[in-house]
PDB file of N, CA and C in Angstrom:
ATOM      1  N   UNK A   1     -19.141   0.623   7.002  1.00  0.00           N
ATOM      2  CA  UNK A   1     -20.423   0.000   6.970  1.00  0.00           C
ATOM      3  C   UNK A   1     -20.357  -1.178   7.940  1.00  0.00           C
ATOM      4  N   UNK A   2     -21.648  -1.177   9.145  1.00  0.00           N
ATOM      5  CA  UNK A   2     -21.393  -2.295   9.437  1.00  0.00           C
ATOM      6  C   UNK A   2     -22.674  -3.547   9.065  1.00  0.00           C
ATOM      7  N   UNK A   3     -22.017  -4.542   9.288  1.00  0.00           N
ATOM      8  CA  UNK A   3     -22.993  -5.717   8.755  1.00  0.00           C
ATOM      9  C   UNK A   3     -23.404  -6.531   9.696  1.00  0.00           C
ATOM     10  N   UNK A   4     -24.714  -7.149   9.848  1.00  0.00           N
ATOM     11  CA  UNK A   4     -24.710  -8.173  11.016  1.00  0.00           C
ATOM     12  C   UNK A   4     -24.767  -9.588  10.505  1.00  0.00           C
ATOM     13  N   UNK A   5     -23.972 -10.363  10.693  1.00  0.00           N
ATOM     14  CA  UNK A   5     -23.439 -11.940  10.077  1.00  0.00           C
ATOM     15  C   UNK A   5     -24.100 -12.767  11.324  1.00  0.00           C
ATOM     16  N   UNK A   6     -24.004 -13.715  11.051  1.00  0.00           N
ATOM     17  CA  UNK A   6     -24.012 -14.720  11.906  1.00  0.00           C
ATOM     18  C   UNK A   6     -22.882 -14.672  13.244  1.00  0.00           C
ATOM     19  N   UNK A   7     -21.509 -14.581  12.663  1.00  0.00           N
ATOM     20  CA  UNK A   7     -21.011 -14.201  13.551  1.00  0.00           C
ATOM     21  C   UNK A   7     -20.908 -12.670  14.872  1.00  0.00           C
ATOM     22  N   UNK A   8     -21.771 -12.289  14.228  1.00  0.00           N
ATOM     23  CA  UNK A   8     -21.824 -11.083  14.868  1.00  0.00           C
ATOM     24  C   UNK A   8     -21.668  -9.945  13.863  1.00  0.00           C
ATOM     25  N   UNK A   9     -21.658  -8.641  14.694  1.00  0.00           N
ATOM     26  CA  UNK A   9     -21.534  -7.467  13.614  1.00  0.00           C
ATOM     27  C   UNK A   9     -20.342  -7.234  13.084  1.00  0.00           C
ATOM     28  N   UNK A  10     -20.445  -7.113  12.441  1.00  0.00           N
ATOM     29  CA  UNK A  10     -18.545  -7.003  11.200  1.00  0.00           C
ATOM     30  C   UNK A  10     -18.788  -5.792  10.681  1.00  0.00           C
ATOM     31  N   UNK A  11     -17.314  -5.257  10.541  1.00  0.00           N
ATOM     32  CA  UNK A  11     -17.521  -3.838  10.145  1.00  0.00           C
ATOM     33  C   UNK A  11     -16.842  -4.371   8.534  1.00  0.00           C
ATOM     34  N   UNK A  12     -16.936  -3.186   7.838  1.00  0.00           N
ATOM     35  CA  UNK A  12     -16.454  -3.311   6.475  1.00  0.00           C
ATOM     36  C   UNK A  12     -15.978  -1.750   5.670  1.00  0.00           C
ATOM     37  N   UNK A  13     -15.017  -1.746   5.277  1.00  0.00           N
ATOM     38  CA  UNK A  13     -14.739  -0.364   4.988  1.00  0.00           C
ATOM     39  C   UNK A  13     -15.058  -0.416   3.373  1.00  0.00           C
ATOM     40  N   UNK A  14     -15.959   0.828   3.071  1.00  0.00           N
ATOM     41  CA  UNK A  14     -15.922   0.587   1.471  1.00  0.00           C
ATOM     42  C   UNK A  14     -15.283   2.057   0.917  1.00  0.00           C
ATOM     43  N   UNK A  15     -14.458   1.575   0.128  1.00  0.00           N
ATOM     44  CA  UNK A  15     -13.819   2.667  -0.600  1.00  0.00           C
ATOM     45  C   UNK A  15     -14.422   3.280  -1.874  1.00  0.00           C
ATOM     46  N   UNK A  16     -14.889   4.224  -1.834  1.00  0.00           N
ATOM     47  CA  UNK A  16     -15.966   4.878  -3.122  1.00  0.00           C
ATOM     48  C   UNK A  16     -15.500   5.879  -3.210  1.00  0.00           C
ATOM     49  N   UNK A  17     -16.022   7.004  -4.625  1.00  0.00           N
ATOM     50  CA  UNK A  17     -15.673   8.177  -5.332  1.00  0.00           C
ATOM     51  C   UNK A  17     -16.895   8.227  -6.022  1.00  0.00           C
ATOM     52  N   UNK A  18     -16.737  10.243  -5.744  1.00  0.00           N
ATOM     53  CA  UNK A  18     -18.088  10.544  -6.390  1.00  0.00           C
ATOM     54  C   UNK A  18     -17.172  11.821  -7.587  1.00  0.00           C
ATOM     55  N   UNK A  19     -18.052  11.242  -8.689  1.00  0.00           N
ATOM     56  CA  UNK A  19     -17.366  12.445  -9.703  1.00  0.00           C
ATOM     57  C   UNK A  19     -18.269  13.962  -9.595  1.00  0.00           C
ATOM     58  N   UNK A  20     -17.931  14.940  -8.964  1.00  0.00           N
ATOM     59  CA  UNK A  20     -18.526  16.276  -8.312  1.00  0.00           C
ATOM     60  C   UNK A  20     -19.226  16.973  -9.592  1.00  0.00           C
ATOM     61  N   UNK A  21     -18.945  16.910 -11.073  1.00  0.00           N
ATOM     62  CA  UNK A  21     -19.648  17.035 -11.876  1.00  0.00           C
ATOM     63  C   UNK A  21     -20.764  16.909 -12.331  1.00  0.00           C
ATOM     64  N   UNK A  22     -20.568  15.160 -12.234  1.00  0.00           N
ATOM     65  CA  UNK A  22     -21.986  14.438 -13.003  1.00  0.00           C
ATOM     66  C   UNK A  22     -22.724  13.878 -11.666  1.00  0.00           C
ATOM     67  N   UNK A  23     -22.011  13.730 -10.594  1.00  0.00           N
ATOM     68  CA  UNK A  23     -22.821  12.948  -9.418  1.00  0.00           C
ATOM     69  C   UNK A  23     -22.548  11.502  -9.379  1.00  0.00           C
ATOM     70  N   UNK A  24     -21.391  11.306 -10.162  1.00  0.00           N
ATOM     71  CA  UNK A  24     -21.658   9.634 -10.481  1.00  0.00           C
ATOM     72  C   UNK A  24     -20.936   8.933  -9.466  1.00  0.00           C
ATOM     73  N   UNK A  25     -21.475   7.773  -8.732  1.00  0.00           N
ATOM     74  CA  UNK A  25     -20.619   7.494  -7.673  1.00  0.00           C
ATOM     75  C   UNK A  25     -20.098   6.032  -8.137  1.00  0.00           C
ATOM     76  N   UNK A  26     -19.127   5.528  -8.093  1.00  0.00           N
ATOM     77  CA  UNK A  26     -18.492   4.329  -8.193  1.00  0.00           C
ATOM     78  C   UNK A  26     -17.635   3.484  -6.891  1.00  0.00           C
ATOM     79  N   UNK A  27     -17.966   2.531  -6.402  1.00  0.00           N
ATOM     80  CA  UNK A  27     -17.290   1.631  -5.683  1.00  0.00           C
ATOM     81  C   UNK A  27     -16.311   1.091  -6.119  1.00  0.00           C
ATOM     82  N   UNK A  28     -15.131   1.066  -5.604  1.00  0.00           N
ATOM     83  CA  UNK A  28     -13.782   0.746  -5.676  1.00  0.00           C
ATOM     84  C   UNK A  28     -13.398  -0.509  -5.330  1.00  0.00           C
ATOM     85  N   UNK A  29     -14.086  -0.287  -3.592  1.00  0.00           N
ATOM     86  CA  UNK A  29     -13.475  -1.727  -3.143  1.00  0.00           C
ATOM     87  C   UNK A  29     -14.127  -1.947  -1.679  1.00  0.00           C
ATOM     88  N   UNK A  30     -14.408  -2.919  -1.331  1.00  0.00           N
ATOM     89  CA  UNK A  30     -14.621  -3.510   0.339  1.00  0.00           C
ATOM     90  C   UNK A  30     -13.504  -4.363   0.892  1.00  0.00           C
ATOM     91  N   UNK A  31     -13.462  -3.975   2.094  1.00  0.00           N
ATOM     92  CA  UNK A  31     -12.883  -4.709   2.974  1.00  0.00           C
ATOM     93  C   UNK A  31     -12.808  -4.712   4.489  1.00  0.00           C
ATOM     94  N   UNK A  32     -12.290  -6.023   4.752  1.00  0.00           N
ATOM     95  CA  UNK A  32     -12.883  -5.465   6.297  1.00  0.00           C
ATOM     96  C   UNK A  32     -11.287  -5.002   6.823  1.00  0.00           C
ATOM     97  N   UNK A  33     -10.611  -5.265   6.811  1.00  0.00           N
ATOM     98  CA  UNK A  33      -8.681  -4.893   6.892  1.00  0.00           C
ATOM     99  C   UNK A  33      -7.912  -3.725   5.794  1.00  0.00           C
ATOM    100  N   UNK A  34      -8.970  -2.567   5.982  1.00  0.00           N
ATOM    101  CA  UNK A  34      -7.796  -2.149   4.386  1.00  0.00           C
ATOM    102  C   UNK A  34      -6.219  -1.530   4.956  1.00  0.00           C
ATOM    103  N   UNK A  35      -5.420  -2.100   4.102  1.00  0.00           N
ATOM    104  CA  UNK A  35      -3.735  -1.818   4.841  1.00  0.00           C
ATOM    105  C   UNK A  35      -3.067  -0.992   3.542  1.00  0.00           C
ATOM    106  N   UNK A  36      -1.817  -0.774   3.189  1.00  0.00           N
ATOM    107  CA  UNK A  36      -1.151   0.179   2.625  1.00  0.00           C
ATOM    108  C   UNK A  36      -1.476  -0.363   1.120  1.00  0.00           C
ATOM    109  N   UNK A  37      -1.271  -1.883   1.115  1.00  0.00           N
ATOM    110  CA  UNK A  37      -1.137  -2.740  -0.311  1.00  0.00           C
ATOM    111  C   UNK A  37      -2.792  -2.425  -0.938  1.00  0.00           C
ATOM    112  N   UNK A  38      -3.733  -2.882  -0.025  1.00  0.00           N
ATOM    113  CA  UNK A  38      -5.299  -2.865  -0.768  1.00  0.00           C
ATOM    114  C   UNK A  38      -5.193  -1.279  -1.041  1.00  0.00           C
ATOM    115  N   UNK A  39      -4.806  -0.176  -0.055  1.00  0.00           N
ATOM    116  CA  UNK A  39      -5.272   1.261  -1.055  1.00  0.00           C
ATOM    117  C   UNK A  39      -4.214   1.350  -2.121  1.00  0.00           C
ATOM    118  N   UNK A  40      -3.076   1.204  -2.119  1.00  0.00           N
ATOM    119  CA  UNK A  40      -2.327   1.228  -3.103  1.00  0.00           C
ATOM    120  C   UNK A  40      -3.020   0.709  -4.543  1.00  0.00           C
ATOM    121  N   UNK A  41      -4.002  -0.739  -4.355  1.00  0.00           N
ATOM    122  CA  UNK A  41      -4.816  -1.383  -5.693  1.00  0.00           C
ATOM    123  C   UNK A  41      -5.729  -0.008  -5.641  1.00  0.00           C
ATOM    124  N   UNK A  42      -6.182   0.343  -4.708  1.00  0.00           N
ATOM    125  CA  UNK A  42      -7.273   1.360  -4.801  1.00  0.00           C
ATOM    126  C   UNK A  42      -7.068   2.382  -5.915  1.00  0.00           C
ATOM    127  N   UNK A  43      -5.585   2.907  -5.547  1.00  0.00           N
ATOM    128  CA  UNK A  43      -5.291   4.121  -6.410  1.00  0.00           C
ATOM    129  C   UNK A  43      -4.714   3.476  -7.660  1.00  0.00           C
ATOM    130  N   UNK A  44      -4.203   2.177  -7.992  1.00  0.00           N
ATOM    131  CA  UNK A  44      -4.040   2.184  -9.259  1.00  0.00           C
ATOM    132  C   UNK A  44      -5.091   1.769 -10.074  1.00  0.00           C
ATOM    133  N   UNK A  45      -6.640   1.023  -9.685  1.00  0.00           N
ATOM    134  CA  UNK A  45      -7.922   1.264 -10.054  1.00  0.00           C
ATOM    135  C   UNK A  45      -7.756   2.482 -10.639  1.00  0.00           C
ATOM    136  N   UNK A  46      -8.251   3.062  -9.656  1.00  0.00           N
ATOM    137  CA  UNK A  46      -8.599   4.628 -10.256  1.00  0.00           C
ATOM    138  C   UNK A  46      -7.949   5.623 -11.253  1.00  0.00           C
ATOM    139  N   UNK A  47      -6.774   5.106 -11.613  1.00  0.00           N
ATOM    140  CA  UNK A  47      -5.653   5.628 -12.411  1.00  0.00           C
ATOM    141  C   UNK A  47      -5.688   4.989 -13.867  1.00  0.00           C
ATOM    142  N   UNK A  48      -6.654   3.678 -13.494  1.00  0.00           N
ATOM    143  CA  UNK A  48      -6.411   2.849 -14.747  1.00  0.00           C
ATOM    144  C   UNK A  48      -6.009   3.189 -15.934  1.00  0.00           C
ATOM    145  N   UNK A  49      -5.173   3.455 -17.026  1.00  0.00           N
ATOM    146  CA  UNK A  49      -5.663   3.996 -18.139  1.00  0.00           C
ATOM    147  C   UNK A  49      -6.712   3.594 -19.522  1.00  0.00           C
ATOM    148  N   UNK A  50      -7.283   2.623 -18.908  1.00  0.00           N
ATOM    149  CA  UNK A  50      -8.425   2.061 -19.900  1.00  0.00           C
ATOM    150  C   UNK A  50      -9.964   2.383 -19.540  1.00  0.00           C
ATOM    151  N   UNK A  51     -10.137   2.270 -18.123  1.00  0.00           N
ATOM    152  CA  UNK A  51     -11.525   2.310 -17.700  1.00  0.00           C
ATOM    153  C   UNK A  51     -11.196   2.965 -16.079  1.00  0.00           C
ATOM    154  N   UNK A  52     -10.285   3.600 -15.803  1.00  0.00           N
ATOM    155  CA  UNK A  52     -10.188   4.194 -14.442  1.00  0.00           C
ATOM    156  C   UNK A  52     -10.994   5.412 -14.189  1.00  0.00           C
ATOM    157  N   UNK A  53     -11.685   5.929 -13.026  1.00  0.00           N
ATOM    158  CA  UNK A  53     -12.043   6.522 -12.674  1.00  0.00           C
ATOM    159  C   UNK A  53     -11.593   7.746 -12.795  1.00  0.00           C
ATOM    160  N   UNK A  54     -10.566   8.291 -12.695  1.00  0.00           N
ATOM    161  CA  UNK A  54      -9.689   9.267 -12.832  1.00  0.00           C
ATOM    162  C   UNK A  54      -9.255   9.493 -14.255  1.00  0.00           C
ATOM    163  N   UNK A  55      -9.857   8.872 -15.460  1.00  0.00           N
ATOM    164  CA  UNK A  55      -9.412   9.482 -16.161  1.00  0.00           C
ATOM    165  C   UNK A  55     -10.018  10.766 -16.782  1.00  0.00           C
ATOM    166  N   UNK A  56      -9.660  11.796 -17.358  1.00  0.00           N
ATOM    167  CA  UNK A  56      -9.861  13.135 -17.879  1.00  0.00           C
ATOM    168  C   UNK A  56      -9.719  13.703 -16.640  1.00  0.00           C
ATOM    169  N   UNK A  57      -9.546  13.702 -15.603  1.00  0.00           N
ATOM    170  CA  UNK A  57      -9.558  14.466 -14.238  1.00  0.00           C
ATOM    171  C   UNK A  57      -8.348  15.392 -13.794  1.00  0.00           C
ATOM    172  N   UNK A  58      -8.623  15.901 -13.544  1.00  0.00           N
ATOM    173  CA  UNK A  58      -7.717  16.509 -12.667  1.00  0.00           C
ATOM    174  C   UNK A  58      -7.131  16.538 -11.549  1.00  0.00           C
ATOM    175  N   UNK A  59      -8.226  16.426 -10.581  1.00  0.00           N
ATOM    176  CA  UNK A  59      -8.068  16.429  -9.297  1.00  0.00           C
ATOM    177  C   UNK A  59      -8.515  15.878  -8.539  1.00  0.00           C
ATOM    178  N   UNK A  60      -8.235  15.464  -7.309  1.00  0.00           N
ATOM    179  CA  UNK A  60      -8.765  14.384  -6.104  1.00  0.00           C
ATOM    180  C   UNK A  60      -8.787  14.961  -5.207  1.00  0.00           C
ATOM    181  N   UNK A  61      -9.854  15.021  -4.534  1.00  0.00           N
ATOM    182  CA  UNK A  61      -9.833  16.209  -3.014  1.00  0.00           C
ATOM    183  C   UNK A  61     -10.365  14.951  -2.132  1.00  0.00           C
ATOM    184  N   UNK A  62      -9.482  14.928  -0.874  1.00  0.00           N
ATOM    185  CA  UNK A  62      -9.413  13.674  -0.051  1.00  0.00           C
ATOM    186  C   UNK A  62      -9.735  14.515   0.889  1.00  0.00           C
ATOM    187  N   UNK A  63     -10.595  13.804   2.153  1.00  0.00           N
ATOM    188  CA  UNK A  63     -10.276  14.039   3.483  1.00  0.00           C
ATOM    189  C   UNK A  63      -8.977  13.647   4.314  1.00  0.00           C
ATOM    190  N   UNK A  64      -8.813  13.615   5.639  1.00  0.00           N
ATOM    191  CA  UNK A  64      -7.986  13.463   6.666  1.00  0.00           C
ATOM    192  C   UNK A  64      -7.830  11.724   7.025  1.00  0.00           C
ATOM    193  N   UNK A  65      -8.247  11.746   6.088  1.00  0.00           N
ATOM    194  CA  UNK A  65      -8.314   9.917   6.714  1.00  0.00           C
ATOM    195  C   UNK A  65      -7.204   9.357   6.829  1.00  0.00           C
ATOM    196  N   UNK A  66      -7.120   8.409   8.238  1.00  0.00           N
ATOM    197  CA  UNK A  66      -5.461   8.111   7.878  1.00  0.00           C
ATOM    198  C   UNK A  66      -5.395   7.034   6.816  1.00  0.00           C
ATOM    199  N   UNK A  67      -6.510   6.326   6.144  1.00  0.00           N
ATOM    200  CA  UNK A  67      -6.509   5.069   5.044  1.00  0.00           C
ATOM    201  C   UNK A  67      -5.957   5.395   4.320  1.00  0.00           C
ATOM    202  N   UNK A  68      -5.998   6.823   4.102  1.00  0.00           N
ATOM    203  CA  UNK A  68      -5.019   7.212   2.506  1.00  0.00           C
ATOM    204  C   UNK A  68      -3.882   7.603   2.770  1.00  0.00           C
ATOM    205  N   UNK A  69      -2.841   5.960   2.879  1.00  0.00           N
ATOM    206  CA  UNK A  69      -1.757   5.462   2.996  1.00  0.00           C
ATOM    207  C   UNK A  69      -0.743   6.249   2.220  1.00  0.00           C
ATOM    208  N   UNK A  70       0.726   5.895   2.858  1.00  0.00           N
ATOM    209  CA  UNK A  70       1.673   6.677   2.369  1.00  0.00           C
ATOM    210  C   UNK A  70       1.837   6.138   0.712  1.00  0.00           C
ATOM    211  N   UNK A  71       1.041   4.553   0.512  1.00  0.00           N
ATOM    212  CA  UNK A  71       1.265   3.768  -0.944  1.00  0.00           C
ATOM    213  C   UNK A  71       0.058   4.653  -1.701  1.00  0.00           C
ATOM    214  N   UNK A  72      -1.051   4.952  -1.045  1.00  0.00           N
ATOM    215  CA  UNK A  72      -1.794   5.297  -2.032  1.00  0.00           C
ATOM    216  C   UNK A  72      -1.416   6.911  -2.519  1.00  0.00           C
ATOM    217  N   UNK A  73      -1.052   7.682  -1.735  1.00  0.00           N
ATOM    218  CA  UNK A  73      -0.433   8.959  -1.795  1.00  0.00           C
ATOM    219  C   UNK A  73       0.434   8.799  -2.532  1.00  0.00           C
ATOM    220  N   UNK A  74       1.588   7.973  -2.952  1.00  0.00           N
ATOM    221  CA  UNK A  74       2.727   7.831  -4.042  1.00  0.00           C
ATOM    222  C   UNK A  74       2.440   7.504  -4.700  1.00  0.00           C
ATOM    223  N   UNK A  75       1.474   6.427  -5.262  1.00  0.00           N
ATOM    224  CA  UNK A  75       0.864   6.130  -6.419  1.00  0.00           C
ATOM    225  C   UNK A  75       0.362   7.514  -7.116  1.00  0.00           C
ATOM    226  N   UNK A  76      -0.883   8.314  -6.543  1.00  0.00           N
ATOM    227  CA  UNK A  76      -0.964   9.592  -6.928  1.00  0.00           C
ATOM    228  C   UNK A  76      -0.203  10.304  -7.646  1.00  0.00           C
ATOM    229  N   UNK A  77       1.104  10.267  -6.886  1.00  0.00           N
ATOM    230  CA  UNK A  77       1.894  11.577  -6.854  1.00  0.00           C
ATOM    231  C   UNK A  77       2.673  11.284  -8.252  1.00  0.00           C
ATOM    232  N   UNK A  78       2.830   9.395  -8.889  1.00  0.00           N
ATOM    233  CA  UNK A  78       3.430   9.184  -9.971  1.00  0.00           C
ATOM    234  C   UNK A  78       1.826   9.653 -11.544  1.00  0.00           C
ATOM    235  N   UNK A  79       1.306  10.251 -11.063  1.00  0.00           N
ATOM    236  CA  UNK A  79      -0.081  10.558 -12.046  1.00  0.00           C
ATOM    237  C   UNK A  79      -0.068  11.525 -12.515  1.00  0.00           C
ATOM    238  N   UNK A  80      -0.821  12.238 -13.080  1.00  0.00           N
ATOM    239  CA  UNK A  80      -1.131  13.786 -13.386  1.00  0.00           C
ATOM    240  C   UNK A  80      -2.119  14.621 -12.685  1.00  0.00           C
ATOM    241  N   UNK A  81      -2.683  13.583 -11.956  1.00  0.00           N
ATOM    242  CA  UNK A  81      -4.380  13.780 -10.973  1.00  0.00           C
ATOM    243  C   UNK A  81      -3.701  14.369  -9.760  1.00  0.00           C
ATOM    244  N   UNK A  82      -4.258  15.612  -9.492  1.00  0.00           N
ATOM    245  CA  UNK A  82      -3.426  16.265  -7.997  1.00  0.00           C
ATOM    246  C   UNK A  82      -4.580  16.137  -7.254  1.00  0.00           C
ATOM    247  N   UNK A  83      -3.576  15.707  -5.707  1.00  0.00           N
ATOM    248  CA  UNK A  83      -4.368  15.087  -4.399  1.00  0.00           C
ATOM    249  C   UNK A  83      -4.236  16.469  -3.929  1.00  0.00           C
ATOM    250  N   UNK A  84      -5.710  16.940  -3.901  1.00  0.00           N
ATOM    251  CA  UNK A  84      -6.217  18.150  -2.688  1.00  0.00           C
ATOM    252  C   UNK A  84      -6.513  17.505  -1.578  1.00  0.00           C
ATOM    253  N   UNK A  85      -5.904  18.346  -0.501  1.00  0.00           N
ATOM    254  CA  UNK A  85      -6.663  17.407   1.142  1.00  0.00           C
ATOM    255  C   UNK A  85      -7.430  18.699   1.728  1.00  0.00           C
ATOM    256  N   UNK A  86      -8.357  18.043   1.968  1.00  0.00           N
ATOM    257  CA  UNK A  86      -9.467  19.045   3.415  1.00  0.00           C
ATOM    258  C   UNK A  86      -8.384  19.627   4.324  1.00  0.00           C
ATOM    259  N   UNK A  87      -8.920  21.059   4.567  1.00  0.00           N
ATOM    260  CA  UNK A  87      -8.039  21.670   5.413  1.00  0.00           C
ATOM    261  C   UNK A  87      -8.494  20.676   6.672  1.00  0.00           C
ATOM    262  N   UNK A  88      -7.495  20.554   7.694  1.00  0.00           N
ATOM    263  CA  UNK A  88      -7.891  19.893   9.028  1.00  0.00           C
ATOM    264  C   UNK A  88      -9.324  20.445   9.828  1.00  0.00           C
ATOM    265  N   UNK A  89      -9.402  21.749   9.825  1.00  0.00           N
ATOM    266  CA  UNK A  89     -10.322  22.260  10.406  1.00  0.00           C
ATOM    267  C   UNK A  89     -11.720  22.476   9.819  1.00  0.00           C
ATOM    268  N   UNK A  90     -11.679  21.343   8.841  1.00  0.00           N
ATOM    269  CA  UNK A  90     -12.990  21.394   7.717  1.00  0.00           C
ATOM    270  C   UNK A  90     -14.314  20.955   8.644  1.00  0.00           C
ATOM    271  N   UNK A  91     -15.656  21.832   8.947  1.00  0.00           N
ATOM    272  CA  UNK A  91     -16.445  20.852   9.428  1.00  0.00           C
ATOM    273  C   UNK A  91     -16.802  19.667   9.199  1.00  0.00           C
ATOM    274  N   UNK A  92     -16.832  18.525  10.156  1.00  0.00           N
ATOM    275  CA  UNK A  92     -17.549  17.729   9.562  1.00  0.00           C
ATOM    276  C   UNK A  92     -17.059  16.680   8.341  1.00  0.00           C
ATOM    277  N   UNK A  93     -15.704  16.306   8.417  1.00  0.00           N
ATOM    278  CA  UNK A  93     -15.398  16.111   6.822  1.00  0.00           C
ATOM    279  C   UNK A  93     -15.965  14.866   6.549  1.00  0.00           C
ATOM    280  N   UNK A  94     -15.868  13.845   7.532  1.00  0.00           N
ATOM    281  CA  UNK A  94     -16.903  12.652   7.243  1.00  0.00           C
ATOM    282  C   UNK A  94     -18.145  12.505   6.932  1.00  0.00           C
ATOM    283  N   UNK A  95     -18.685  13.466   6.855  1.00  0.00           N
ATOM    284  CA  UNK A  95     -20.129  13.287   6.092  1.00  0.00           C
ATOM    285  C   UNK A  95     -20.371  13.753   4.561  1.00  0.00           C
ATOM    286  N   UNK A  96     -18.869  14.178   3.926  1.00  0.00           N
ATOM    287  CA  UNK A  96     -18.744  14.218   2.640  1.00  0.00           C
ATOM    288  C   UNK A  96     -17.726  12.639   1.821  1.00  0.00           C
ATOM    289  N   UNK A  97     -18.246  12.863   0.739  1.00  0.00           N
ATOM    290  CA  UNK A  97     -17.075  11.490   0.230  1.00  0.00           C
ATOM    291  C   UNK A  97     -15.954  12.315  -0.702  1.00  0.00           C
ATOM    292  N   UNK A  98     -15.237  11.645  -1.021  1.00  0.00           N
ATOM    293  CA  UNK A  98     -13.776  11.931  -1.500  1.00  0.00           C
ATOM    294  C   UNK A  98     -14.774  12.142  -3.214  1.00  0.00           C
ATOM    295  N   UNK A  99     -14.029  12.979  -3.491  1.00  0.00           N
ATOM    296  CA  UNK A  99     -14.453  13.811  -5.069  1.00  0.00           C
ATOM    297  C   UNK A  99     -13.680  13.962  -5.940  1.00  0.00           C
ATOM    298  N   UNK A 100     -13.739  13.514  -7.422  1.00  0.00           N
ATOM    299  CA  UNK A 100     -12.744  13.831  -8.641  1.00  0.00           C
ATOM    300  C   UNK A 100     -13.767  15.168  -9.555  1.00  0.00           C
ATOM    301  N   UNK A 101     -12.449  15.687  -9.405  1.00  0.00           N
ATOM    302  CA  UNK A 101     -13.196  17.289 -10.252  1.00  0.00           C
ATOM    303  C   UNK A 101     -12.944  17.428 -11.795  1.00  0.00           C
ATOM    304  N   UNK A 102     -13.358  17.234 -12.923  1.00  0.00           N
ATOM    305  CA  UNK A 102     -12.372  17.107 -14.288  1.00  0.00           C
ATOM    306  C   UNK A 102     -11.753  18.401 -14.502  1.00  0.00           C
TER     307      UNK A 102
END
């Protein structure tokens, strides 16, 4: 997303999930720098076991993005929630958002 500030236009990355079931979309997180540590919070958000996004789920179907860091990918991988990725040759994958399937 970009924004126009005073200082000029600033970009901002927002990290969201849509549950492919109900349609429900939830925001995770903004930032304008996201690095290995902020997706790493990303995925343990979503893992929460009290109010996380991911809970009853199964599965996470990600695009190609390189944001989804080697921290947020291991966080995953310590879960029960399996990371599906877009085949590479998916049309178009940026005009879909990342999806939890229960």
């Amino acid at each position: 997303m970009e924004v126009l500030s005073w200082a000029g236009l600033v970009r901002y990355h927002v990290f969201f999930v849509i549950d492919l079931a109900s349609g429900r979309v939830e925001i995770g997180g903004v930032s304008r720098c996201p690095d290995g540590a902020w997706m790493e919070q990303m995925a343990r958000n979503l893992l929460d076991a009290g109010d996380g996004f991911l809970l009853s789920k199964r599965y996470l179907i990600l695009d190609r993005d390189p944001l989804y860091t080697r921290e947020f990918l291991d966080a995953m991988k310590r879960s029960v929630v399996r990371v599906l990725r877009l085949p590479p040759s998916t049309p178009n994958p940026n005009a879909f958002a990342i999806g939890a399937v229960p």
